[in-house]
Protein backbone atom coordinates (compact mmCIF):
# COMPACT_ATOMS: atom_id res chain seq x y z
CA UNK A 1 20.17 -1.08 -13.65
CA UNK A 2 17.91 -2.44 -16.31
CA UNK A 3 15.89 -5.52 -15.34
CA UNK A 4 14.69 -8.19 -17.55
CA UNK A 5 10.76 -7.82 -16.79
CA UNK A 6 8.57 -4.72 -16.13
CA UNK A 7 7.79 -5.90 -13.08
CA UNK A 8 11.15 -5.64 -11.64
CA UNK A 9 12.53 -2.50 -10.66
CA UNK A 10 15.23 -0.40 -8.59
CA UNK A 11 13.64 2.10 -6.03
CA UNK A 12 15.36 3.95 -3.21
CA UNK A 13 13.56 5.16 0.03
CA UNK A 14 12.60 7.99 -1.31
CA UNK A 15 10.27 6.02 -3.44
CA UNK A 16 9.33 3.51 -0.85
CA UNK A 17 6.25 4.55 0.39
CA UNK A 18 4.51 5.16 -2.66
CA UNK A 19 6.19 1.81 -5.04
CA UNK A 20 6.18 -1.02 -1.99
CA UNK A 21 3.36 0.36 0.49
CA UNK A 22 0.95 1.94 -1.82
CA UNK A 23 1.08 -0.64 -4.56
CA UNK A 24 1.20 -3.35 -2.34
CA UNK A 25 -2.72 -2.80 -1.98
CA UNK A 26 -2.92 -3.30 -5.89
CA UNK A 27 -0.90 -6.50 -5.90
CA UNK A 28 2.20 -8.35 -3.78
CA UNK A 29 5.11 -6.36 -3.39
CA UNK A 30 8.59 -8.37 -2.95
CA UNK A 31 11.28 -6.02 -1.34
CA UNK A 32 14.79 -7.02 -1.93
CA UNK A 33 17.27 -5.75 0.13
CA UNK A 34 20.42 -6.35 -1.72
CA UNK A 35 24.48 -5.28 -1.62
CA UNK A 36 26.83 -5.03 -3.90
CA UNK A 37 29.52 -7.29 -1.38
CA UNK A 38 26.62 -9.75 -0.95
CA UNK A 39 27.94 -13.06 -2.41
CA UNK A 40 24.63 -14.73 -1.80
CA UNK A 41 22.30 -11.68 -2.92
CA UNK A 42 24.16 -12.05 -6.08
CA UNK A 43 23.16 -15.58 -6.43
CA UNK A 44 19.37 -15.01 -5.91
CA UNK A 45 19.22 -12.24 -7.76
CA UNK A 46 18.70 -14.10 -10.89
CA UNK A 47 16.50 -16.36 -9.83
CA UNK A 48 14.88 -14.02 -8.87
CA UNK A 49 14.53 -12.18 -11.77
CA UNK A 50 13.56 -15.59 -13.37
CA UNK A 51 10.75 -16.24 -11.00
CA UNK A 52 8.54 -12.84 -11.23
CA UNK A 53 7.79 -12.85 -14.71
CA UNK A 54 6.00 -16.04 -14.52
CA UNK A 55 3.84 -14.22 -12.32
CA UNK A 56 2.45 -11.60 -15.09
CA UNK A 57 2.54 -8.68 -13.01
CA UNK A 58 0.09 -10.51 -9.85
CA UNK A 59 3.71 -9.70 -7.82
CA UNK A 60 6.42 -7.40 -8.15
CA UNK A 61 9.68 -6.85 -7.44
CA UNK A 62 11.21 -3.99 -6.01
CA UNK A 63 15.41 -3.79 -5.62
CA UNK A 64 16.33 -1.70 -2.92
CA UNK A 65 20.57 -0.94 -2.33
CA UNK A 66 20.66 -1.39 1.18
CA UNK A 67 23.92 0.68 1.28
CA UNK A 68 22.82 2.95 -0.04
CA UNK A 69 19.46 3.23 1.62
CA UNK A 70 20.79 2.58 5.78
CA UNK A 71 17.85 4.41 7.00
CA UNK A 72 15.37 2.07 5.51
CA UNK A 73 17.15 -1.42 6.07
CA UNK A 74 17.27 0.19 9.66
CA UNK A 75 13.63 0.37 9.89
CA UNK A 76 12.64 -2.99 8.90
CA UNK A 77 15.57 -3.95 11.37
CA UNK A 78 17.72 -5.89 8.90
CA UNK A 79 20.42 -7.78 10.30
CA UNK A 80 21.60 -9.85 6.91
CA UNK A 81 21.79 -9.80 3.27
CA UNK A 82 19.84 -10.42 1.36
CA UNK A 83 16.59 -10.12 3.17
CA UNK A 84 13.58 -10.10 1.20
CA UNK A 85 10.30 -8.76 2.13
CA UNK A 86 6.77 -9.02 0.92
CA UNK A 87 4.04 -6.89 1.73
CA UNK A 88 0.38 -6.91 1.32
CA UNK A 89 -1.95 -4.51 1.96
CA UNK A 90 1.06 -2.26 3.10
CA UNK A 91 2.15 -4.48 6.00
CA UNK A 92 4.97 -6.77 6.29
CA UNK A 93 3.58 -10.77 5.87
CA UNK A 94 6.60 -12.46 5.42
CA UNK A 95 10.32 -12.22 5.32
CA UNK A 96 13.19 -14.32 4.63
């Protein structure tokens, strides 16, 4: 998918580790967990995508398919979509 800003951007768990947890020591990392079936991921997604720009790159986004990446949402024990997740530092601060 093609986002709107440079600092939004699709990643799988293959690329977790080294686009959320390593960069998050650079600068924020947002983590959305999204689904296609999500009704309400589909309505933050834009604002979303309206939000981090203003930011000028201090915080990113990174889109994750939860479907598609089970293992992952498993590890961060996600029980709902969408659940977002920031990290700092590569640790977990805050989720909602």
């Amino acid at each position: 998918m093609t986002h709107p800003s440079p600092y939004i951007f699709d990643i799988d768990g293959n690329e977790f580790d080294e686009k959320v947890i390593k960069a998050s020591h650079q600068q924020p990392v947002l983590v959305d967990f999204w689904a296609d079936w999500c009704s309400p991921c589909l309505v933050i997604a834009p604002v979303l995508a309206k939000v981090i720009p203003e930011y000028e790159g201090n915080v990113l986004l990174a889109k994750i398919d939860a479907d598609e990446n089970m293992k992952l949402a498993g590890h961060y024990k996600l029980r709902g979509f969408p659940t977002i997740i920031m990290f700092v530092n590569g640790e977990e601060v805050e989720r909602f």
